[in-house]
C-alpha atoms as a PDB file:
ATOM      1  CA  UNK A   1       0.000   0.000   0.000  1.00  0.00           C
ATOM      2  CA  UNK A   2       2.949   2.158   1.147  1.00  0.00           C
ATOM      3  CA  UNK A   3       4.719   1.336  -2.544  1.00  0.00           C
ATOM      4  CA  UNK A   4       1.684   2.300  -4.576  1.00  0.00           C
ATOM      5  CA  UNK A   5       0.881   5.560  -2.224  1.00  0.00           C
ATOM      6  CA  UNK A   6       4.145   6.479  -3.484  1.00  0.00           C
ATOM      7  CA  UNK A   7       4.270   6.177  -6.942  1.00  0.00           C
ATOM      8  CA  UNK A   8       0.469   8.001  -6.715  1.00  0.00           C
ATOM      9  CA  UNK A   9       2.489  10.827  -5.288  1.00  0.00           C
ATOM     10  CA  UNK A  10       4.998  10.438  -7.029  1.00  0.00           C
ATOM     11  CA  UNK A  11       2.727  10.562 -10.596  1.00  0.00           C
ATOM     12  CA  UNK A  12       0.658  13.380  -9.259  1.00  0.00           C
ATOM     13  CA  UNK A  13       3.757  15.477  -8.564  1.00  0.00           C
ATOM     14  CA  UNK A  14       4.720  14.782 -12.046  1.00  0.00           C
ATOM     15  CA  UNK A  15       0.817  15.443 -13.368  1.00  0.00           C
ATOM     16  CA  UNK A  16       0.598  18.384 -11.311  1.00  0.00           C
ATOM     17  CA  UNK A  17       4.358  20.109 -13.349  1.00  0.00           C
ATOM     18  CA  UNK A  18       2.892  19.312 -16.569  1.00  0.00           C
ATOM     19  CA  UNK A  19      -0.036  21.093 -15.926  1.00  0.00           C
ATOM     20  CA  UNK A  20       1.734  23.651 -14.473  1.00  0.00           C
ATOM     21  CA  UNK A  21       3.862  23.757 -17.912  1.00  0.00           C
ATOM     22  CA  UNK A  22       0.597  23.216 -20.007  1.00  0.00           C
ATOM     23  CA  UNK A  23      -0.627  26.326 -17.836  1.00  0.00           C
ATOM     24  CA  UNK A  24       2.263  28.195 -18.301  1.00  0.00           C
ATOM     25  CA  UNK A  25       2.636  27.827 -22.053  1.00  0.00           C
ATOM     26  CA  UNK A  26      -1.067  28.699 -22.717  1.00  0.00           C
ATOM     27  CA  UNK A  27      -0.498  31.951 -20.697  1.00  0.00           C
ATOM     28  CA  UNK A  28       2.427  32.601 -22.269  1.00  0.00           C
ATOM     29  CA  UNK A  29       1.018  31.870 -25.682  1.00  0.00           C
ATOM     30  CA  UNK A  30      -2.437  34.070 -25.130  1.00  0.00           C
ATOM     31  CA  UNK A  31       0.575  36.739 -24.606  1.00  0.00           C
ATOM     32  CA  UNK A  32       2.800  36.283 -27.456  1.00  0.00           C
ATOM     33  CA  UNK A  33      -0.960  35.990 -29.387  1.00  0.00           C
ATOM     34  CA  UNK A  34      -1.498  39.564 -27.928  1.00  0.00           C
ATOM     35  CA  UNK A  35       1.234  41.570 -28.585  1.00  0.00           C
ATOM     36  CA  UNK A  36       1.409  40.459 -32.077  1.00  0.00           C
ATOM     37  CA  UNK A  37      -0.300  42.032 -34.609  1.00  0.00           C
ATOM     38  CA  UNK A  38      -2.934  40.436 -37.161  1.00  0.00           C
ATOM     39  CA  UNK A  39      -1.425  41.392 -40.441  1.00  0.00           C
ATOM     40  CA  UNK A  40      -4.793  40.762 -41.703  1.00  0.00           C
ATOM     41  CA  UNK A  41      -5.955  43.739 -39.722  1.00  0.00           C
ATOM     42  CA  UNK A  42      -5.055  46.953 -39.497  1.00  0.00           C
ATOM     43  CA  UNK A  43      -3.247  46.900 -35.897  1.00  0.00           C
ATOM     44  CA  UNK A  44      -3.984  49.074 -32.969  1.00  0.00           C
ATOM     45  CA  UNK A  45      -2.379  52.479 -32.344  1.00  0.00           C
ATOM     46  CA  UNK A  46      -0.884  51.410 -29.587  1.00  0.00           C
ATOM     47  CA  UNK A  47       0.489  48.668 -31.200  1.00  0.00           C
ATOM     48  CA  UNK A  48       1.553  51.178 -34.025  1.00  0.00           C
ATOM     49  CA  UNK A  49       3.089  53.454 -31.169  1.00  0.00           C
ATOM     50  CA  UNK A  50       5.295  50.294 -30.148  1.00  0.00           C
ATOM     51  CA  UNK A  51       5.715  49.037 -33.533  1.00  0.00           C
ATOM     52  CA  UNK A  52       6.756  51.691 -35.924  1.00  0.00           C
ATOM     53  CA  UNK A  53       7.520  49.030 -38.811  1.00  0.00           C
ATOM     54  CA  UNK A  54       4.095  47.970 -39.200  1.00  0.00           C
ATOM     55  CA  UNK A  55       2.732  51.499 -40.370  1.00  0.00           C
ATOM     56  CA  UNK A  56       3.716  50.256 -43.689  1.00  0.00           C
ATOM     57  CA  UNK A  57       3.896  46.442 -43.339  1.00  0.00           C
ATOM     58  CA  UNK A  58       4.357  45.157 -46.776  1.00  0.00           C
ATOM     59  CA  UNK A  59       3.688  41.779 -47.320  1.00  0.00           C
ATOM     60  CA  UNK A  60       4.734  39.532 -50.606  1.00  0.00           C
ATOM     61  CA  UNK A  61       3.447  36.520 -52.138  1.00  0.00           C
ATOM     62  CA  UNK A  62       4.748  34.546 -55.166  1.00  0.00           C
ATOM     63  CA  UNK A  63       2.784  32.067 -57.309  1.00  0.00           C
ATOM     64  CA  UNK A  64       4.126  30.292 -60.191  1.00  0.00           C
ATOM     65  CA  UNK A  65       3.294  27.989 -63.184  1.00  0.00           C
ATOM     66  CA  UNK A  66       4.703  27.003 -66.211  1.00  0.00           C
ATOM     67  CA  UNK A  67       3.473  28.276 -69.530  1.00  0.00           C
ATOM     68  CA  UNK A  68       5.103  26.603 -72.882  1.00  0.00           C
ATOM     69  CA  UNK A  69       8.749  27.366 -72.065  1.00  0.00           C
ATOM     70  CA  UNK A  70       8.540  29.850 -69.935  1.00  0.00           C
ATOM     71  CA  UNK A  71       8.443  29.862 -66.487  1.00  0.00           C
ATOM     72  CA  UNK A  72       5.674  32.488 -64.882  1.00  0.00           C
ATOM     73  CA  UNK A  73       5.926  33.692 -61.437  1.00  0.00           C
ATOM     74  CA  UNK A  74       3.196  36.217 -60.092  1.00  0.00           C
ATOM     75  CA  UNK A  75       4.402  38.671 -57.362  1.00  0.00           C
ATOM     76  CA  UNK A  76       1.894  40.526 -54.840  1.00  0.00           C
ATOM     77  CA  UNK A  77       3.191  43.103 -52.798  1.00  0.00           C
ATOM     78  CA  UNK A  78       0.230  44.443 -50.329  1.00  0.00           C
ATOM     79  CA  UNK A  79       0.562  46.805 -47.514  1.00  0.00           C
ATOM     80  CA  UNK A  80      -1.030  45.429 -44.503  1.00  0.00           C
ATOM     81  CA  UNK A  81      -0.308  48.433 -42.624  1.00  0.00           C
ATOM     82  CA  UNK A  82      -1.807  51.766 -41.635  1.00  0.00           C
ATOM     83  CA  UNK A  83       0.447  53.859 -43.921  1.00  0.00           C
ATOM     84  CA  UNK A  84       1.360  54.315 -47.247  1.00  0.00           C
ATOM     85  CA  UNK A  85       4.312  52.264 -47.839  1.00  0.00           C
ATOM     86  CA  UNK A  86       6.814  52.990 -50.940  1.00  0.00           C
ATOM     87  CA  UNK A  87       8.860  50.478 -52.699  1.00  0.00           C
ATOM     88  CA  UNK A  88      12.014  51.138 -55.076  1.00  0.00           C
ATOM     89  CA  UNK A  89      10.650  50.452 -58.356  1.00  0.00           C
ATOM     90  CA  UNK A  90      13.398  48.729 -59.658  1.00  0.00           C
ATOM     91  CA  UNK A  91      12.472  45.895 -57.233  1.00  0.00           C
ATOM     92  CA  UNK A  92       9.238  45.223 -59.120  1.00  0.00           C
ATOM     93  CA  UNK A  93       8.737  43.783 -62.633  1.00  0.00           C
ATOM     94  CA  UNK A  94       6.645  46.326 -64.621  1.00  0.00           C
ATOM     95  CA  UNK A  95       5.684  45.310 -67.818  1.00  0.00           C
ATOM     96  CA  UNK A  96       6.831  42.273 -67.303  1.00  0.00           C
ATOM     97  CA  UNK A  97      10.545  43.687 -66.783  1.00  0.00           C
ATOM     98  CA  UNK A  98      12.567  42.407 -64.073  1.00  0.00           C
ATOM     99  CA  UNK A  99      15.109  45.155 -63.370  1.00  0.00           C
ATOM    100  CA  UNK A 100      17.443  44.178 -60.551  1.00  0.00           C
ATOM    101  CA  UNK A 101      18.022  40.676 -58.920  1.00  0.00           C
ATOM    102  CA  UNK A 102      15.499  40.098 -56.474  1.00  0.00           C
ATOM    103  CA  UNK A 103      14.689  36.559 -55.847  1.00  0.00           C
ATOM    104  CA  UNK A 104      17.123  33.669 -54.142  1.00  0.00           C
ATOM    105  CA  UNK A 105      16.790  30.525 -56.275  1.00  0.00           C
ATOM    106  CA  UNK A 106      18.045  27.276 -56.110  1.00  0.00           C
ATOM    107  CA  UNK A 107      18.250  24.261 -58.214  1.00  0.00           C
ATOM    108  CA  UNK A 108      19.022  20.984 -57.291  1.00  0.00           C
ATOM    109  CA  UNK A 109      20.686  23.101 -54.145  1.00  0.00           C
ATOM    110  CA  UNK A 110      22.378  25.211 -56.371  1.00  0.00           C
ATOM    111  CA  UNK A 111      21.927  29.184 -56.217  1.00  0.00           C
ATOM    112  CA  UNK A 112      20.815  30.045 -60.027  1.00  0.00           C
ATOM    113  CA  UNK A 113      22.191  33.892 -61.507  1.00  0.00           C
ATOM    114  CA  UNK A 114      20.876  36.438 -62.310  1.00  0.00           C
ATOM    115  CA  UNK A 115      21.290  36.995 -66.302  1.00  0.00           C
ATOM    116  CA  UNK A 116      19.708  40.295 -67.438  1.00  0.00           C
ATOM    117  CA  UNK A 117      22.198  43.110 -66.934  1.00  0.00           C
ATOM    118  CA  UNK A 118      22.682  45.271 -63.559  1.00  0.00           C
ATOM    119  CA  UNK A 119      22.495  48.853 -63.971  1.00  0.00           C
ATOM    120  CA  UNK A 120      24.626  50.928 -61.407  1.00  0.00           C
ATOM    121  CA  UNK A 121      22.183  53.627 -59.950  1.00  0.00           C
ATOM    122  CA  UNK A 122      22.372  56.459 -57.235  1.00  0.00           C
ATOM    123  CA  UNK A 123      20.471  56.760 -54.308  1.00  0.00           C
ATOM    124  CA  UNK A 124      16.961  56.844 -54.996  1.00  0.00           C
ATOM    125  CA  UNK A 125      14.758  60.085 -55.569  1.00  0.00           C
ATOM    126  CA  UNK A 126      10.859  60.431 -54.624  1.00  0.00           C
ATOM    127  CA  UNK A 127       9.873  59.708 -57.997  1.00  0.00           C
ATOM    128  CA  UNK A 128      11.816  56.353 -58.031  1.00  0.00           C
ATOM    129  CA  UNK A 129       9.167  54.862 -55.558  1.00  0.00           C
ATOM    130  CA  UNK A 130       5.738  53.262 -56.244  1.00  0.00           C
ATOM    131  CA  UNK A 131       3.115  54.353 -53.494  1.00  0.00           C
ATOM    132  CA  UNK A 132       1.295  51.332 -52.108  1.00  0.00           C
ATOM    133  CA  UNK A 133      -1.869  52.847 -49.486  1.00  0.00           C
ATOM    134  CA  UNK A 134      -2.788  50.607 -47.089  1.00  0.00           C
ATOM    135  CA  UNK A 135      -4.929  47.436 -47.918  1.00  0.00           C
ATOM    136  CA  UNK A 136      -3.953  47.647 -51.949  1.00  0.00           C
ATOM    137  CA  UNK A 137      -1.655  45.320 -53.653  1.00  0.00           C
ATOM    138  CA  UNK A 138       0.105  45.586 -56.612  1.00  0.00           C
ATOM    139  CA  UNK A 139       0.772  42.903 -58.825  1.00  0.00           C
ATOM    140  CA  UNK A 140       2.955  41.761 -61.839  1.00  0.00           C
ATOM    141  CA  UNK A 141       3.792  38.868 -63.782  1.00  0.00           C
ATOM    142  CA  UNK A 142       6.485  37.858 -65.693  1.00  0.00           C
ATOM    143  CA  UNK A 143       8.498  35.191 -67.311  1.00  0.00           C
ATOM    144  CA  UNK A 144      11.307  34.600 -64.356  1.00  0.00           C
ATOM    145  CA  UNK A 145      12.888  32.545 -66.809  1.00  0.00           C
ATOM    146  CA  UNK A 146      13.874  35.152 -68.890  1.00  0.00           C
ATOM    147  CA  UNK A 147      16.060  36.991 -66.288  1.00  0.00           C
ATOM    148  CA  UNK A 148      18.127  33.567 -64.458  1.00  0.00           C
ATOM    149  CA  UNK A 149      19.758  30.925 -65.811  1.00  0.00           C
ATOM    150  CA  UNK A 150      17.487  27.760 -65.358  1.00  0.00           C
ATOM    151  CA  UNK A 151      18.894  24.635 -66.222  1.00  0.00           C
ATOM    152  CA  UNK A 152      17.561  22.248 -68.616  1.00  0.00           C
ATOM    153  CA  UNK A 153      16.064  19.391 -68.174  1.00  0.00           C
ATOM    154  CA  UNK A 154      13.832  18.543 -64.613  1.00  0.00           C
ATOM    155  CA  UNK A 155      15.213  19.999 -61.666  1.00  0.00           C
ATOM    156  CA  UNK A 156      13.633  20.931 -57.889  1.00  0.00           C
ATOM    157  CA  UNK A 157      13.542  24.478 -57.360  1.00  0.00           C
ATOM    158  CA  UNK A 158      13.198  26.604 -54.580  1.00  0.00           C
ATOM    159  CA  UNK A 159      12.079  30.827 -54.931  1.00  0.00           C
ATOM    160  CA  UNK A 160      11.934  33.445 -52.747  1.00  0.00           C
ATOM    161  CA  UNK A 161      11.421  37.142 -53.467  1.00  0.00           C
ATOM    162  CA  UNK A 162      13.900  38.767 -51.014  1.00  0.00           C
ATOM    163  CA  UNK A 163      14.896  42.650 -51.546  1.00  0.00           C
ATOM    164  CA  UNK A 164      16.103  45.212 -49.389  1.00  0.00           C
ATOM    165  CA  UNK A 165      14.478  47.951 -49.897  1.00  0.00           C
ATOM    166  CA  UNK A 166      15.318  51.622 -48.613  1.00  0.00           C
ATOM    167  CA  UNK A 167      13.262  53.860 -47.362  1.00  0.00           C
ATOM    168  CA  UNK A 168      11.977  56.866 -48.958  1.00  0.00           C
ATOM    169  CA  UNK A 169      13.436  59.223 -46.739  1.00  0.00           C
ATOM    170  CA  UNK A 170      16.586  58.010 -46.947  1.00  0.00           C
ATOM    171  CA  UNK A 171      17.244  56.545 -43.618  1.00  0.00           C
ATOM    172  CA  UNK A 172      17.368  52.802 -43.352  1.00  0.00           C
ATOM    173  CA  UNK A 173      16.291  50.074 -45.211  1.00  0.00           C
ATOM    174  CA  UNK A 174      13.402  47.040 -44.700  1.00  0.00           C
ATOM    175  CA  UNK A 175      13.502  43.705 -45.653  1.00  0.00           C
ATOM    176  CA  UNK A 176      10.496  42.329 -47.684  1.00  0.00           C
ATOM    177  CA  UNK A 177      10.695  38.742 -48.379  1.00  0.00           C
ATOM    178  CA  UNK A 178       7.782  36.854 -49.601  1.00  0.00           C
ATOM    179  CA  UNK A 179       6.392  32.895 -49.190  1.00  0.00           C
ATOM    180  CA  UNK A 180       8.901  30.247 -50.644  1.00  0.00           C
ATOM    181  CA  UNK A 181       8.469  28.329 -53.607  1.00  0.00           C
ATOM    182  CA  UNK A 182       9.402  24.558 -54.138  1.00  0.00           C
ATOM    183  CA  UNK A 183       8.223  22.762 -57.063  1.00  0.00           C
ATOM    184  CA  UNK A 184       9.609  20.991 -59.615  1.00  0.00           C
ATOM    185  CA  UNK A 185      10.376  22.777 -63.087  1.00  0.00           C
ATOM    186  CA  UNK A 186      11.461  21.302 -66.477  1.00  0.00           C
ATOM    187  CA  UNK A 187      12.746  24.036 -69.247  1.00  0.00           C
END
């Protein structure tokens, strides 16, 4: 009786941690849940107040298929802020043109190049920026496969969209990096 009194103790002590733990965790879940933001929603101003970044939250998302020989990725970039955000324009295709390097791809494990040539540019001015108000989206697509060097044949590939882009008044930069891409893609 002793023996099994024990191990009762013994097993409620241990019962009674975990749900100590399992509270825990829950409590400090509901507060991790709290003080972050709904990028679905526009957050509160005291959440704005504490953080600045998501005035102009931009969020990206790639999609891609195959059409004939081309491969066709579709970029979204939507500010799920409370501000207008600006982007460099030479980090988004427009007419289908992708200006500057701005997606980390890999083949079979192997980062793929950028082909299309890199133009040196200065810093920025005002009218270098495309204005995104909060809850649009702008979107392009394009033939990726025009602007890196894809190998032939099947191969697994992995995309990201992944710039750095500065801000419009000149101080700082923000990192936009959108959903990740693996499929496989045959050119």
């Amino acid at each position: 009786m002793q023996t099994i009194l024990k191990c009762s103790l013994r097993s409620l002590n241990t019962m009674g941690n975990l749900l100590l733990f399992m509270i825990g965790t829950t409590l400090a879940l509901n507060v991790h849940a709290q003080s972050t933001p709904n990028h679905d929603q526009a957050p509160k101003t005291s959440l704005v107040r504490k953080k600045s970044a998501m005035k102009n939250y931009i969020q990206a998302t790639i999609r891609a298929k195959k059409i004939d020989d081309k491969f066709i990725v579709d970029l979204t970039l939507h500010n799920k802020g409370v501000e207008n955000a600006y982007l460099w324009n030479i980090f988004f295709p427009i007419n289908g043109q992708l200006k500057q390097d701005s997606f980390d791809i890999t083949c079979d494990g192997k980062e793929i190049d950028y082909t299309h040539p890199m133009i040196k540019r200065g810093p920025p001015k005002d009218t270098d920026f495309i204005e995104i108000k909060p809850g649009s989206a702008y979107s392009s697509a394009f033939a990726i496969s025009d602007f890196y060097d894809f190998p032939k044949g099947i191969v697994h590939c992995s995309l990201r969209y992944s710039v750095y882009n500065p801000s419009k008044n000149g101080k700082g930069h923000s990192k936009i990096e959108s959903n990740t891409i693996e499929m496989a893609v045959s050119l």
